[in-house]
PDB file of N, CA and C in Angstrom:
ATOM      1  N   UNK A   1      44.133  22.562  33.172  1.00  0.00           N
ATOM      2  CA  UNK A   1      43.116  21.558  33.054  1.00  0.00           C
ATOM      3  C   UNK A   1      43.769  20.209  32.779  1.00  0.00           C
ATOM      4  N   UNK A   2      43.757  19.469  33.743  1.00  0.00           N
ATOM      5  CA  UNK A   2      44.683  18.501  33.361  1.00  0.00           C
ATOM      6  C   UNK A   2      43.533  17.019  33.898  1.00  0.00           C
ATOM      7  N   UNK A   3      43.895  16.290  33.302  1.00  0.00           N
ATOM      8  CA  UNK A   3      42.989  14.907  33.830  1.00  0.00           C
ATOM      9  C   UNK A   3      41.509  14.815  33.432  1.00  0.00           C
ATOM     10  N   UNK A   4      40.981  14.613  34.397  1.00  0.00           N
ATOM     11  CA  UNK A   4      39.263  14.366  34.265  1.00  0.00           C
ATOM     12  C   UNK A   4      38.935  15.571  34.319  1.00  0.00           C
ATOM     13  N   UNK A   5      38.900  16.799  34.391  1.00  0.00           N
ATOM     14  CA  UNK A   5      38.751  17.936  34.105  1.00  0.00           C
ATOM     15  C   UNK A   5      38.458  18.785  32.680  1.00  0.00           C
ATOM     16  N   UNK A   6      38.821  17.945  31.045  1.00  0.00           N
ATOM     17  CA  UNK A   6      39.067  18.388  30.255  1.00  0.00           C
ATOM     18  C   UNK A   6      37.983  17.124  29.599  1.00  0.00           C
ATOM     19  N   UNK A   7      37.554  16.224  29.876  1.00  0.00           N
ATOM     20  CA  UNK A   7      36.598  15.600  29.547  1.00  0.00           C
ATOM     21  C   UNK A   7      35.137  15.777  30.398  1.00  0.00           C
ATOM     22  N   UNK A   8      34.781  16.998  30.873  1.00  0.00           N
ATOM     23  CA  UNK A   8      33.635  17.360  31.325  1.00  0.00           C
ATOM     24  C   UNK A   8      32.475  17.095  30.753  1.00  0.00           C
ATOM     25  N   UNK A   9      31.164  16.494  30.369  1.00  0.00           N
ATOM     26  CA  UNK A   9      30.456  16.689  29.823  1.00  0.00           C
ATOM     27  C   UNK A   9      30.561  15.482  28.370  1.00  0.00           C
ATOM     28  N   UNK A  10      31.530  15.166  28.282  1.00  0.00           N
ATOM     29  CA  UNK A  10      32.105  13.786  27.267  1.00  0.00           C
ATOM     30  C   UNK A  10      30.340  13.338  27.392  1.00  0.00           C
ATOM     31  N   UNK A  11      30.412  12.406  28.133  1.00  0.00           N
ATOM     32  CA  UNK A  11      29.372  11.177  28.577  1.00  0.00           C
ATOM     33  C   UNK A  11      27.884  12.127  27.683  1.00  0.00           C
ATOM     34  N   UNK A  12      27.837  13.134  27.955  1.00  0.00           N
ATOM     35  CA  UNK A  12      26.300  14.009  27.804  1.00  0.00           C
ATOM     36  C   UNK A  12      25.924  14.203  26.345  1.00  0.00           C
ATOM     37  N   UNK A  13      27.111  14.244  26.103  1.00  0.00           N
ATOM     38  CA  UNK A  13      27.641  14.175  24.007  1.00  0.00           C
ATOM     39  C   UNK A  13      26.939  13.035  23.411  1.00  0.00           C
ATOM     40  N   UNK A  14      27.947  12.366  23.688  1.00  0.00           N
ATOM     41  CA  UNK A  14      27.755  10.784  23.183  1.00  0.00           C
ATOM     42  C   UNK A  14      26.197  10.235  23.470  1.00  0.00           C
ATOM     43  N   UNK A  15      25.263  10.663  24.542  1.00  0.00           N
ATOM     44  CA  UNK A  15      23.926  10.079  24.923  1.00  0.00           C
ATOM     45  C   UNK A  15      23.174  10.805  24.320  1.00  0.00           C
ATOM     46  N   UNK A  16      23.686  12.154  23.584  1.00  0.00           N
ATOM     47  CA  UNK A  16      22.518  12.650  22.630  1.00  0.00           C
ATOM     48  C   UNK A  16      22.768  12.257  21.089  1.00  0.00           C
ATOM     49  N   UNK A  17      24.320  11.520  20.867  1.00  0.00           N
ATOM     50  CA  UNK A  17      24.000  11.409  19.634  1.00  0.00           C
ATOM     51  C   UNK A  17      23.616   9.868  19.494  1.00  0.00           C
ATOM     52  N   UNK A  18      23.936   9.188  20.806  1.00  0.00           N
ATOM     53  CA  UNK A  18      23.068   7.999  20.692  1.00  0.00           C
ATOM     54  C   UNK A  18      21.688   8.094  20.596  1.00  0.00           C
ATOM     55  N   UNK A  19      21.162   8.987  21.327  1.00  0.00           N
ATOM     56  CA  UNK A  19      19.585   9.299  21.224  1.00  0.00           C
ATOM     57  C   UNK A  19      19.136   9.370  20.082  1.00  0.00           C
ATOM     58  N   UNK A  20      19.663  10.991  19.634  1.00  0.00           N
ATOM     59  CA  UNK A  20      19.475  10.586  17.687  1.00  0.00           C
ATOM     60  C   UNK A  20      19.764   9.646  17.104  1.00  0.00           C
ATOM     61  N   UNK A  21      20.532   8.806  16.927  1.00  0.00           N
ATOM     62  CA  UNK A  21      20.899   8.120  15.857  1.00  0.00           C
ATOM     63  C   UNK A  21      19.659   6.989  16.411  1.00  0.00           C
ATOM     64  N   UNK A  22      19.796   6.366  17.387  1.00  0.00           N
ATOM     65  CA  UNK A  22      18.137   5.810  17.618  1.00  0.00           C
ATOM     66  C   UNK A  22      16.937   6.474  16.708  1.00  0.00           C
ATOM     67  N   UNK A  23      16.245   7.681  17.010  1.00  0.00           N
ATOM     68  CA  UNK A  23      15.592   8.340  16.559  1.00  0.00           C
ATOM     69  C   UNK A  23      15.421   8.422  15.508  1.00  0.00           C
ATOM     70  N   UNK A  24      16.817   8.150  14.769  1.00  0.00           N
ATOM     71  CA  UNK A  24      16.388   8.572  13.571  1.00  0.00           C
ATOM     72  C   UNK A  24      16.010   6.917  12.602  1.00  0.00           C
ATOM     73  N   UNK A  25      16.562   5.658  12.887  1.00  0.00           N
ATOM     74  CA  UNK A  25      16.354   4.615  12.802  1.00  0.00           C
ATOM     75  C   UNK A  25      15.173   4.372  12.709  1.00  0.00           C
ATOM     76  N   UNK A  26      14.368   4.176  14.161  1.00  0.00           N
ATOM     77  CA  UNK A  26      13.059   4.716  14.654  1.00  0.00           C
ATOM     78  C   UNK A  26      12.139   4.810  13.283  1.00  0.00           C
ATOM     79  N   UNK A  27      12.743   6.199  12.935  1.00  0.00           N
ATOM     80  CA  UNK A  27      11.751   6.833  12.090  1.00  0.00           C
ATOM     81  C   UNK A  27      11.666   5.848  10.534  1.00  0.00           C
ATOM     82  N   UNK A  28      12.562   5.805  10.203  1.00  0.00           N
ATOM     83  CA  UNK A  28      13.194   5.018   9.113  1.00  0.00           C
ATOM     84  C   UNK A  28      12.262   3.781   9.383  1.00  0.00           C
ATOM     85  N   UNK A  29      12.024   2.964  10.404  1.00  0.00           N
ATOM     86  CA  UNK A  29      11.608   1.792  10.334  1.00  0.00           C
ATOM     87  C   UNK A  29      10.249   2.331  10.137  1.00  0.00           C
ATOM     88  N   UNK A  30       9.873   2.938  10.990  1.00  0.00           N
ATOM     89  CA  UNK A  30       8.174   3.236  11.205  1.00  0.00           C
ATOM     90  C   UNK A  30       7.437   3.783   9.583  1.00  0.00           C
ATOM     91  N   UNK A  31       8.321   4.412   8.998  1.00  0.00           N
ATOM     92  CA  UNK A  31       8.333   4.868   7.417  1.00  0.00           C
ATOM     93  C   UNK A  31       8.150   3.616   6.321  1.00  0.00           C
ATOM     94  N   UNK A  32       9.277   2.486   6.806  1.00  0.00           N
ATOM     95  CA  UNK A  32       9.130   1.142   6.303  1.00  0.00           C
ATOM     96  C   UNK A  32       8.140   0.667   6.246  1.00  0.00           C
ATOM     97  N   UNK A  33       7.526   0.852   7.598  1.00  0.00           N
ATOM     98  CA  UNK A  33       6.132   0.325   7.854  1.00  0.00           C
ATOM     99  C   UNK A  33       4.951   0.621   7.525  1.00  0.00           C
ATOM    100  N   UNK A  34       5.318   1.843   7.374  1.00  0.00           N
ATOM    101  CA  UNK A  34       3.956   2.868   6.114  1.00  0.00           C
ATOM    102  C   UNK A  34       3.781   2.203   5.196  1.00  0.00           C
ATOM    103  N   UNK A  35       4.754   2.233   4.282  1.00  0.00           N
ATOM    104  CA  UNK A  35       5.211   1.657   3.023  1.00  0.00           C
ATOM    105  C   UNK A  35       4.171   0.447   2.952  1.00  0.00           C
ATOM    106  N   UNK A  36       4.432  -0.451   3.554  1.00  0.00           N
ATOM    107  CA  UNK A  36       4.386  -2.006   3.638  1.00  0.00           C
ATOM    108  C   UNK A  36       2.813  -2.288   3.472  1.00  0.00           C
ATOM    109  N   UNK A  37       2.471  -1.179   4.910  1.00  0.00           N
ATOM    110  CA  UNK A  37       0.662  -1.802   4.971  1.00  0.00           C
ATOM    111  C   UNK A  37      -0.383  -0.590   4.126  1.00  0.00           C
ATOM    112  N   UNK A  38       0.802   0.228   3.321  1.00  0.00           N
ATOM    113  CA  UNK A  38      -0.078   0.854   2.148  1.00  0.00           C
ATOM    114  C   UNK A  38      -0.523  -0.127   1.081  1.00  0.00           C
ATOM    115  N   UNK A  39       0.958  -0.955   0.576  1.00  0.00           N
ATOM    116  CA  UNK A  39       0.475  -2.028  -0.418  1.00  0.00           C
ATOM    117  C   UNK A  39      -0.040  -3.509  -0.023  1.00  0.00           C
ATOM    118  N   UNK A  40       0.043  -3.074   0.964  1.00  0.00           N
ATOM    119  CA  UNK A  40      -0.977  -4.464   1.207  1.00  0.00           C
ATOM    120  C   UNK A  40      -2.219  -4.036   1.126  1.00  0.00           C
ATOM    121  N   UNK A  41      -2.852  -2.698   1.945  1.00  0.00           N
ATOM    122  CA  UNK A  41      -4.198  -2.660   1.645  1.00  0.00           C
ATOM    123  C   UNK A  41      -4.503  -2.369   0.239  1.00  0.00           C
ATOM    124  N   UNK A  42      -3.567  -1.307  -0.732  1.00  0.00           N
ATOM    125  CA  UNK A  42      -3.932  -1.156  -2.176  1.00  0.00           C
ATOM    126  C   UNK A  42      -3.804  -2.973  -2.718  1.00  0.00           C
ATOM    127  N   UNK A  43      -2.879  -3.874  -2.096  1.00  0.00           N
ATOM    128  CA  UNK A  43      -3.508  -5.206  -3.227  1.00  0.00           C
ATOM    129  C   UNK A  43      -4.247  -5.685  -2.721  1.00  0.00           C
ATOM    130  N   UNK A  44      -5.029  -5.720  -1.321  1.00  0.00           N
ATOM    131  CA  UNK A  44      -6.557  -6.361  -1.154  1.00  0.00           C
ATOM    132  C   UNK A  44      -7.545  -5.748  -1.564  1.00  0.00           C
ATOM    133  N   UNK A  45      -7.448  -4.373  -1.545  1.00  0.00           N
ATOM    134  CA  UNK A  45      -8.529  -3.966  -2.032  1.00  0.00           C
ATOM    135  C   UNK A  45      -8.503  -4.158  -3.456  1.00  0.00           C
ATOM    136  N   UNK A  46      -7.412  -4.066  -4.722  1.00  0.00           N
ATOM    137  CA  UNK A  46      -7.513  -4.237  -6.129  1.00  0.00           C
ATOM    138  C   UNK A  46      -7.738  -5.953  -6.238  1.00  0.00           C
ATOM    139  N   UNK A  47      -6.953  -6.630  -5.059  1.00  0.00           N
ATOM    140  CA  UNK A  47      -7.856  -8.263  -5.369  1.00  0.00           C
ATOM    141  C   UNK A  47      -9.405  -8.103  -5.564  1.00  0.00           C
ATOM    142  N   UNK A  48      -9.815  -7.345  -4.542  1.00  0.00           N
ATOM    143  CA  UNK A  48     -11.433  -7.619  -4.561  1.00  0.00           C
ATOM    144  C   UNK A  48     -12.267  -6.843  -5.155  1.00  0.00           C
ATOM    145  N   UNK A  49     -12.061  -5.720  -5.755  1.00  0.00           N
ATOM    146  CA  UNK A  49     -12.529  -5.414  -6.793  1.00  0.00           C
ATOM    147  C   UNK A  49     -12.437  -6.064  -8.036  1.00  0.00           C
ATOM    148  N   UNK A  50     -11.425  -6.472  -8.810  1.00  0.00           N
ATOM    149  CA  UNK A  50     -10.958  -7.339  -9.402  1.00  0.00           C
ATOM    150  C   UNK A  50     -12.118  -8.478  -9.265  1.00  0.00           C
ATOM    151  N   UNK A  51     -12.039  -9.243  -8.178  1.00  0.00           N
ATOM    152  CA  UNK A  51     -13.378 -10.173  -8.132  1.00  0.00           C
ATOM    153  C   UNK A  51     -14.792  -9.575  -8.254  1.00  0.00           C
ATOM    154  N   UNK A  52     -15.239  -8.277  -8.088  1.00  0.00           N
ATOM    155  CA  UNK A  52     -16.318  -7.547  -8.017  1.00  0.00           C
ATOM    156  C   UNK A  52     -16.772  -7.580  -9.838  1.00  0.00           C
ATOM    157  N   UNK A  53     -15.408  -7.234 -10.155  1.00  0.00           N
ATOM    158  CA  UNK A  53     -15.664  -6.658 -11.299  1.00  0.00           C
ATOM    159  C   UNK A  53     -15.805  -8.148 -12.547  1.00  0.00           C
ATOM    160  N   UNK A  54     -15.178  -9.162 -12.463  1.00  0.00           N
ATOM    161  CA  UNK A  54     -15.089 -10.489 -13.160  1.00  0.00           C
ATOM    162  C   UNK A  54     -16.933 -11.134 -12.721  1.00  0.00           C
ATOM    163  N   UNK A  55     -17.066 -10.697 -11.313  1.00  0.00           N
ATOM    164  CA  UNK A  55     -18.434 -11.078 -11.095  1.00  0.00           C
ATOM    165  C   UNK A  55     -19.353 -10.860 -12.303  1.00  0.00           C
ATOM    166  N   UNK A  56     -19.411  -9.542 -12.377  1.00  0.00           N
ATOM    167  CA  UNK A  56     -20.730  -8.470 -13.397  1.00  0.00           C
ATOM    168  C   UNK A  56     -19.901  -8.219 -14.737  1.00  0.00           C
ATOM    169  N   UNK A  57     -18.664  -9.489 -15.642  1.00  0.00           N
ATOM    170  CA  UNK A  57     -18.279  -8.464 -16.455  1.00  0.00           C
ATOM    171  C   UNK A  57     -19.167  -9.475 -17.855  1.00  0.00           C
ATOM    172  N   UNK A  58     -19.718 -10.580 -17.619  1.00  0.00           N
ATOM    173  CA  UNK A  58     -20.991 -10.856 -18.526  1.00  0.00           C
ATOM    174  C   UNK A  58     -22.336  -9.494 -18.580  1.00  0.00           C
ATOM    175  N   UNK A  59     -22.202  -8.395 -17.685  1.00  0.00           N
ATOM    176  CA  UNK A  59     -23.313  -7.644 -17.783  1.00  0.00           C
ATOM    177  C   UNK A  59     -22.863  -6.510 -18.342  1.00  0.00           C
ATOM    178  N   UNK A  60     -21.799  -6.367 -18.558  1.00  0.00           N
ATOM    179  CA  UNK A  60     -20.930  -5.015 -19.152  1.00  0.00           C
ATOM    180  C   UNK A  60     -20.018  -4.547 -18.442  1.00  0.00           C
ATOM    181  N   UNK A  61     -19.054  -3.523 -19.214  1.00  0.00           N
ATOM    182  CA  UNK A  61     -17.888  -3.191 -18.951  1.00  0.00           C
ATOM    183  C   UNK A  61     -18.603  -1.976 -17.249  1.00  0.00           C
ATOM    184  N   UNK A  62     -19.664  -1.253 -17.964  1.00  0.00           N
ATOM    185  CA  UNK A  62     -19.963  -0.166 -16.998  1.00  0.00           C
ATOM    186  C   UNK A  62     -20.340  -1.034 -15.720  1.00  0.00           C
ATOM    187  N   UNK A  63     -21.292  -1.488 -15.727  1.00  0.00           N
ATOM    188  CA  UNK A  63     -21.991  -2.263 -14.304  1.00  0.00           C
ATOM    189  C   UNK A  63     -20.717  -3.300 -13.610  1.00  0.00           C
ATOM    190  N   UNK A  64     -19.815  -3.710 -14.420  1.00  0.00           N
ATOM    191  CA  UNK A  64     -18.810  -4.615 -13.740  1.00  0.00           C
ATOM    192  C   UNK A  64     -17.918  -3.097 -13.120  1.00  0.00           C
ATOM    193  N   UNK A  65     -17.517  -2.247 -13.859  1.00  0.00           N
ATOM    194  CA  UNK A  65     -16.432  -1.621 -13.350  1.00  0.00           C
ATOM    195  C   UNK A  65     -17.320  -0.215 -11.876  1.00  0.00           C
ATOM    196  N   UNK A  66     -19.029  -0.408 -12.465  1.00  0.00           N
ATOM    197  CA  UNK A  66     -19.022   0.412 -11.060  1.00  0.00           C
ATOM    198  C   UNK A  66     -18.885  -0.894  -9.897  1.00  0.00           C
ATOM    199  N   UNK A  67     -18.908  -1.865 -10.068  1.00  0.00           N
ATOM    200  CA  UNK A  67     -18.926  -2.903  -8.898  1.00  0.00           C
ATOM    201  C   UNK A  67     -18.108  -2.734  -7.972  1.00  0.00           C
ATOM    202  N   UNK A  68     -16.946  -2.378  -8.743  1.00  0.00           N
ATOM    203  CA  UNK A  68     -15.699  -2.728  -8.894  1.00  0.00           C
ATOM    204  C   UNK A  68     -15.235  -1.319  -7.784  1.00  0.00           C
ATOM    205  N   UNK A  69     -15.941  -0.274  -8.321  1.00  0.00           N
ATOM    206  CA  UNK A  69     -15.503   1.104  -7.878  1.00  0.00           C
ATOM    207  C   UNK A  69     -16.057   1.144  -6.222  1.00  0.00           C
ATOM    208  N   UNK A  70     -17.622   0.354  -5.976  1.00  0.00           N
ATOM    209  CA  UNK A  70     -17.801   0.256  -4.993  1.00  0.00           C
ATOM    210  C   UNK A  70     -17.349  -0.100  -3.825  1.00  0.00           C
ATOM    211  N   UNK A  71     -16.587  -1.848  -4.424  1.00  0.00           N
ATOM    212  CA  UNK A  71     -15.907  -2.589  -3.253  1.00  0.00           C
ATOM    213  C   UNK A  71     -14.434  -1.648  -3.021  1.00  0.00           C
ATOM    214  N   UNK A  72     -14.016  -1.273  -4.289  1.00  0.00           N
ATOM    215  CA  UNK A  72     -12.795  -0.191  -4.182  1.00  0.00           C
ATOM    216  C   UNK A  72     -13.018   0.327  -2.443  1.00  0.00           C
ATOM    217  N   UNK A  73     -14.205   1.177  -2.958  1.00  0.00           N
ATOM    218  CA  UNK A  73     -14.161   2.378  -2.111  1.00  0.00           C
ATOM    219  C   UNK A  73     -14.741   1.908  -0.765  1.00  0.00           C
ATOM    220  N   UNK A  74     -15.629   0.377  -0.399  1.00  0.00           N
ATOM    221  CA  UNK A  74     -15.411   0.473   1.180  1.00  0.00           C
ATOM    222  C   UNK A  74     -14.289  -0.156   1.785  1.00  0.00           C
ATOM    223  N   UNK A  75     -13.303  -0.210   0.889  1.00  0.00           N
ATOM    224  CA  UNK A  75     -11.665  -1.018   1.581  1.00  0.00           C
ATOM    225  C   UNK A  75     -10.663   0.335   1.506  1.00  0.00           C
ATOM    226  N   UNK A  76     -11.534   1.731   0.807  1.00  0.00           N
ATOM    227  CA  UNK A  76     -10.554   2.903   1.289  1.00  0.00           C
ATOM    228  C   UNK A  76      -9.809   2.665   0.360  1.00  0.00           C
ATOM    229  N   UNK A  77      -9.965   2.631  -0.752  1.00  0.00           N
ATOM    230  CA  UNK A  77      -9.464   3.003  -2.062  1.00  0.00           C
ATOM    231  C   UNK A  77     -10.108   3.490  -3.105  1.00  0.00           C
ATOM    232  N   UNK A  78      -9.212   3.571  -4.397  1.00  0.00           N
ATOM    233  CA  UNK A  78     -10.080   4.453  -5.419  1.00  0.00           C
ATOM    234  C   UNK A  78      -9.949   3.391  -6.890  1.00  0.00           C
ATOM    235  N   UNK A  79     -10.436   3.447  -7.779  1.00  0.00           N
ATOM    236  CA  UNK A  79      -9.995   2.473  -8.680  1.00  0.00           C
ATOM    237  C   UNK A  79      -9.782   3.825 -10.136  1.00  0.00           C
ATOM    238  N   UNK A  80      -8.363   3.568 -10.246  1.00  0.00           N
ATOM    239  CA  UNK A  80      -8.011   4.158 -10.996  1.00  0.00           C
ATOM    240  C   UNK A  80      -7.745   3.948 -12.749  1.00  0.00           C
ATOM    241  N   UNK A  81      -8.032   2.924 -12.431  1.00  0.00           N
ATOM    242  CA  UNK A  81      -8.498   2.120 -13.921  1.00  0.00           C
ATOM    243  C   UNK A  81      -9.459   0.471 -13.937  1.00  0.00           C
ATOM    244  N   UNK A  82     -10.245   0.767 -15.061  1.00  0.00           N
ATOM    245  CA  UNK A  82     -10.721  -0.737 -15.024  1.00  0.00           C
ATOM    246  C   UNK A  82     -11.103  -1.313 -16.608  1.00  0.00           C
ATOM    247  N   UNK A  83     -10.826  -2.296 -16.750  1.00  0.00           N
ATOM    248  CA  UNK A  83     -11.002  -2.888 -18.107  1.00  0.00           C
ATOM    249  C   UNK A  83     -11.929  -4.297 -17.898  1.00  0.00           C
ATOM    250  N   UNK A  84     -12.571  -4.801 -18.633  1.00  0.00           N
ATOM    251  CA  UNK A  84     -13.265  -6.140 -18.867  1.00  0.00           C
ATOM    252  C   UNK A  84     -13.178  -6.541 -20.040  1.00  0.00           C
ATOM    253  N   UNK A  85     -12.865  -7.822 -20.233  1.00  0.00           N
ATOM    254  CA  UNK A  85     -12.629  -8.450 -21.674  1.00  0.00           C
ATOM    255  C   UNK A  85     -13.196  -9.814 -21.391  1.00  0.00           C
ATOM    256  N   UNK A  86     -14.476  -9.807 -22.723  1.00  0.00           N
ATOM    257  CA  UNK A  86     -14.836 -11.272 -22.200  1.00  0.00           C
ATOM    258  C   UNK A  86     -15.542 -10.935 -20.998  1.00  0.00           C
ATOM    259  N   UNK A  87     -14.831 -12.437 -20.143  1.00  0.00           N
ATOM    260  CA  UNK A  87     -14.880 -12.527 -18.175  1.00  0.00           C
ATOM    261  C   UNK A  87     -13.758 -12.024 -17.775  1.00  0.00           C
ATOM    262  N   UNK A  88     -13.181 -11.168 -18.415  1.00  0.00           N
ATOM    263  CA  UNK A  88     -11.673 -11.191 -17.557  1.00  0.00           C
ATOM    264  C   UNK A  88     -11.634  -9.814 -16.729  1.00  0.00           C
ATOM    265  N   UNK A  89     -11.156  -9.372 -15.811  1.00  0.00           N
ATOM    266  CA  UNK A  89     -11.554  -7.624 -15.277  1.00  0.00           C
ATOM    267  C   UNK A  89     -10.035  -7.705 -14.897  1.00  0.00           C
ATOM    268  N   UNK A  90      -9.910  -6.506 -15.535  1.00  0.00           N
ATOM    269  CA  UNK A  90      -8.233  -5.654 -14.976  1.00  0.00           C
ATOM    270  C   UNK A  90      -8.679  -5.027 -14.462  1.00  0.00           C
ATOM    271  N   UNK A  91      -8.244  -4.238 -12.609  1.00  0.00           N
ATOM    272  CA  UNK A  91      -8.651  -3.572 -12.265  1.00  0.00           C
ATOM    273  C   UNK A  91      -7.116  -2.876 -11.877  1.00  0.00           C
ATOM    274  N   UNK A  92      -7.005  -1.350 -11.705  1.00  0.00           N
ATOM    275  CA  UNK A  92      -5.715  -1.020 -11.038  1.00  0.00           C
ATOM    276  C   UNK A  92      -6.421   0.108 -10.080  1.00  0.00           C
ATOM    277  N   UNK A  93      -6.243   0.017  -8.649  1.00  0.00           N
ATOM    278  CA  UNK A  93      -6.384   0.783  -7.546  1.00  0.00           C
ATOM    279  C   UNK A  93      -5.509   1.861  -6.960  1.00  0.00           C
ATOM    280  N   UNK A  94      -5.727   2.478  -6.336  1.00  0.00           N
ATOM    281  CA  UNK A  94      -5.053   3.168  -5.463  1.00  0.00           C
ATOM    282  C   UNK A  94      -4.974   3.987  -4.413  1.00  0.00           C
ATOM    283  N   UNK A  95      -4.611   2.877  -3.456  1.00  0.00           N
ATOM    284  CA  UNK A  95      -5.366   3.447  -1.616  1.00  0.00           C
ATOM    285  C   UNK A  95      -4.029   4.486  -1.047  1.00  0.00           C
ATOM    286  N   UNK A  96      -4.764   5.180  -0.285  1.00  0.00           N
ATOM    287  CA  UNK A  96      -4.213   6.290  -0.298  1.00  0.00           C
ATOM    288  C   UNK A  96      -3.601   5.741   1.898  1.00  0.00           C
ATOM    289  N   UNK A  97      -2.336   5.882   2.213  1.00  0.00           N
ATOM    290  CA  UNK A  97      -2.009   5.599   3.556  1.00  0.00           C
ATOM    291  C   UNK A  97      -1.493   6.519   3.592  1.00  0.00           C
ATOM    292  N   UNK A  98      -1.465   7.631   4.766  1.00  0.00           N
ATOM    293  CA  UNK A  98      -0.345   8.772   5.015  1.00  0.00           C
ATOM    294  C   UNK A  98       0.508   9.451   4.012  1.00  0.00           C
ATOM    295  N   UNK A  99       1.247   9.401   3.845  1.00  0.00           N
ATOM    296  CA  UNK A  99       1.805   9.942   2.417  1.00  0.00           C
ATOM    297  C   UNK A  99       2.393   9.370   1.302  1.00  0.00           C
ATOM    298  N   UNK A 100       1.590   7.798   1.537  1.00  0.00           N
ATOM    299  CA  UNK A 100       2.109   7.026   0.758  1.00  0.00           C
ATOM    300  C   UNK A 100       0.315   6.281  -0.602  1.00  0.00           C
ATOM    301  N   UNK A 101       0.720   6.418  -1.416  1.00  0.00           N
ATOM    302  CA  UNK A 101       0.071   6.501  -2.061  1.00  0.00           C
ATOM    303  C   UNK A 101      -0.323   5.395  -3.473  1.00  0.00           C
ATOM    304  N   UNK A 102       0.820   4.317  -3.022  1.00  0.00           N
ATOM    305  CA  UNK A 102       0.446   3.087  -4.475  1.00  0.00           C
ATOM    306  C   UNK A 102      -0.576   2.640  -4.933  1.00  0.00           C
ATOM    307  N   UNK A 103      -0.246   2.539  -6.305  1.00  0.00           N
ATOM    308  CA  UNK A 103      -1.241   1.587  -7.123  1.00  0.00           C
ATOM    309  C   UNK A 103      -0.909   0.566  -7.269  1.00  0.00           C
ATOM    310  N   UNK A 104      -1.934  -0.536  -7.208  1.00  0.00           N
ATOM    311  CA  UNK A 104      -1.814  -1.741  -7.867  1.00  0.00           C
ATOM    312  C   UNK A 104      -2.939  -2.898  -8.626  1.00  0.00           C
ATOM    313  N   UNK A 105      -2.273  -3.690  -9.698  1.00  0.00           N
ATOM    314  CA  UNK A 105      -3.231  -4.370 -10.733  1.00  0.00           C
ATOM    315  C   UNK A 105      -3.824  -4.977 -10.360  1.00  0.00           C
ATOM    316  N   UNK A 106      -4.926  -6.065 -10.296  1.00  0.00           N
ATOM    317  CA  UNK A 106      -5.260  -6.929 -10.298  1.00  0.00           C
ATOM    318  C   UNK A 106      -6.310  -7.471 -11.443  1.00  0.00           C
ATOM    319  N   UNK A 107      -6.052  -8.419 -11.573  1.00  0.00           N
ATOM    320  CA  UNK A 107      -6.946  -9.509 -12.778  1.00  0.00           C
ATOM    321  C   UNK A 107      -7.760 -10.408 -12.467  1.00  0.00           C
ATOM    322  N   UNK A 108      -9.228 -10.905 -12.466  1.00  0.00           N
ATOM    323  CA  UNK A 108      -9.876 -12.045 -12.296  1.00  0.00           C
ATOM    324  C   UNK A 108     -10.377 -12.248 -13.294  1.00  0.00           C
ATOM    325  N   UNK A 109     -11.006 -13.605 -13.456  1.00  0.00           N
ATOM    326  CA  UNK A 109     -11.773 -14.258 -14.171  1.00  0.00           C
ATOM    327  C   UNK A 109     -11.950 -15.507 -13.950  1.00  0.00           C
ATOM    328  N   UNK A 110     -12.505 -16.362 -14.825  1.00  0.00           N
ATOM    329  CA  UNK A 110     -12.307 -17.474 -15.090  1.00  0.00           C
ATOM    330  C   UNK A 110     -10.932 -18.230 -15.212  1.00  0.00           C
ATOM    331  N   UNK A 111     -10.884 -19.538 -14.407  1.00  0.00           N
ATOM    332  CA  UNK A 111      -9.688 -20.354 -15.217  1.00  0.00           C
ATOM    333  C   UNK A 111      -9.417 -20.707 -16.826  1.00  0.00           C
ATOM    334  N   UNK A 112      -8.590 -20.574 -17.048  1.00  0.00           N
ATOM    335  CA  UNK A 112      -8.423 -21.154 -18.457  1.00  0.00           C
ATOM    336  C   UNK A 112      -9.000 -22.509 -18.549  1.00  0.00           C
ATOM    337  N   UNK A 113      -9.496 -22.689 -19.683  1.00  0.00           N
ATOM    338  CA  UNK A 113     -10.266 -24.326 -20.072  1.00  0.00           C
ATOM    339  C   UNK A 113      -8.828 -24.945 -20.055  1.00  0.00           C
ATOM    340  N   UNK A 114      -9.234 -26.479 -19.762  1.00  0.00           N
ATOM    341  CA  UNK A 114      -7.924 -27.023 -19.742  1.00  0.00           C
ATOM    342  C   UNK A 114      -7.979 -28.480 -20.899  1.00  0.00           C
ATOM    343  N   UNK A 115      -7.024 -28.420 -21.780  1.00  0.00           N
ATOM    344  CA  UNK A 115      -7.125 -29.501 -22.688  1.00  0.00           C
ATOM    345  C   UNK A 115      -7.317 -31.104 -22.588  1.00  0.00           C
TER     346      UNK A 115
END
């Protein structure tokens, strides 16, 4: 076996592990991308509950935080905690994307009075 004879099949190697190593990149990015537009929808939806909940939190902690649970839940999230103090509403969410699953805070209220 001498010459081009002993590199048979070389070329067929190398285009599958180029294939994979693509593939697997690929995946890696598209995973990135899970990631990304999980917490974006868990912080719009905890922004606007957050505002739901600062709306109704002169009417109580309960009626502000079901507000709160409502707008949660038509942006496809859950509200996994909620507090009101005063006007102020802590809300913390957590929307559920493929197997990605974050929470996040959000706070509204009023501006601070200013001196």
């Amino acid at each position: 076996m001498n010459g081009a004879g002993g590199d048979r099949g070389f070329a067929t190697v190398w285009g599958v592990m180029v294939t994979t190593a693509l593939g697997v990149v690929f995946a890696v990015v598209l995973a990135m991308g899970q990631v990304v537009v999980a917490r974006h929808r868990a912080g719009g939806a905890a922004d606007l509950a957050a505002l739901a909940a600062a709306d109704r939190a002169l009417r109580g902690q309960a009626d502000a935080c079901a507000a709160a649970a409502r707008v949660a839940s038509a942006q496809g999230a859950r509200v996994v905690r909620c507090g009101v103090d005063g006007e102020i509403a802590d809300v913390t969410v957590r929307a559920a994307f493929g197997p990605y699953a974050p929470e996040v805070r959000a706070r509204a209220g009023p501006p601070a009075a200013v001196p």
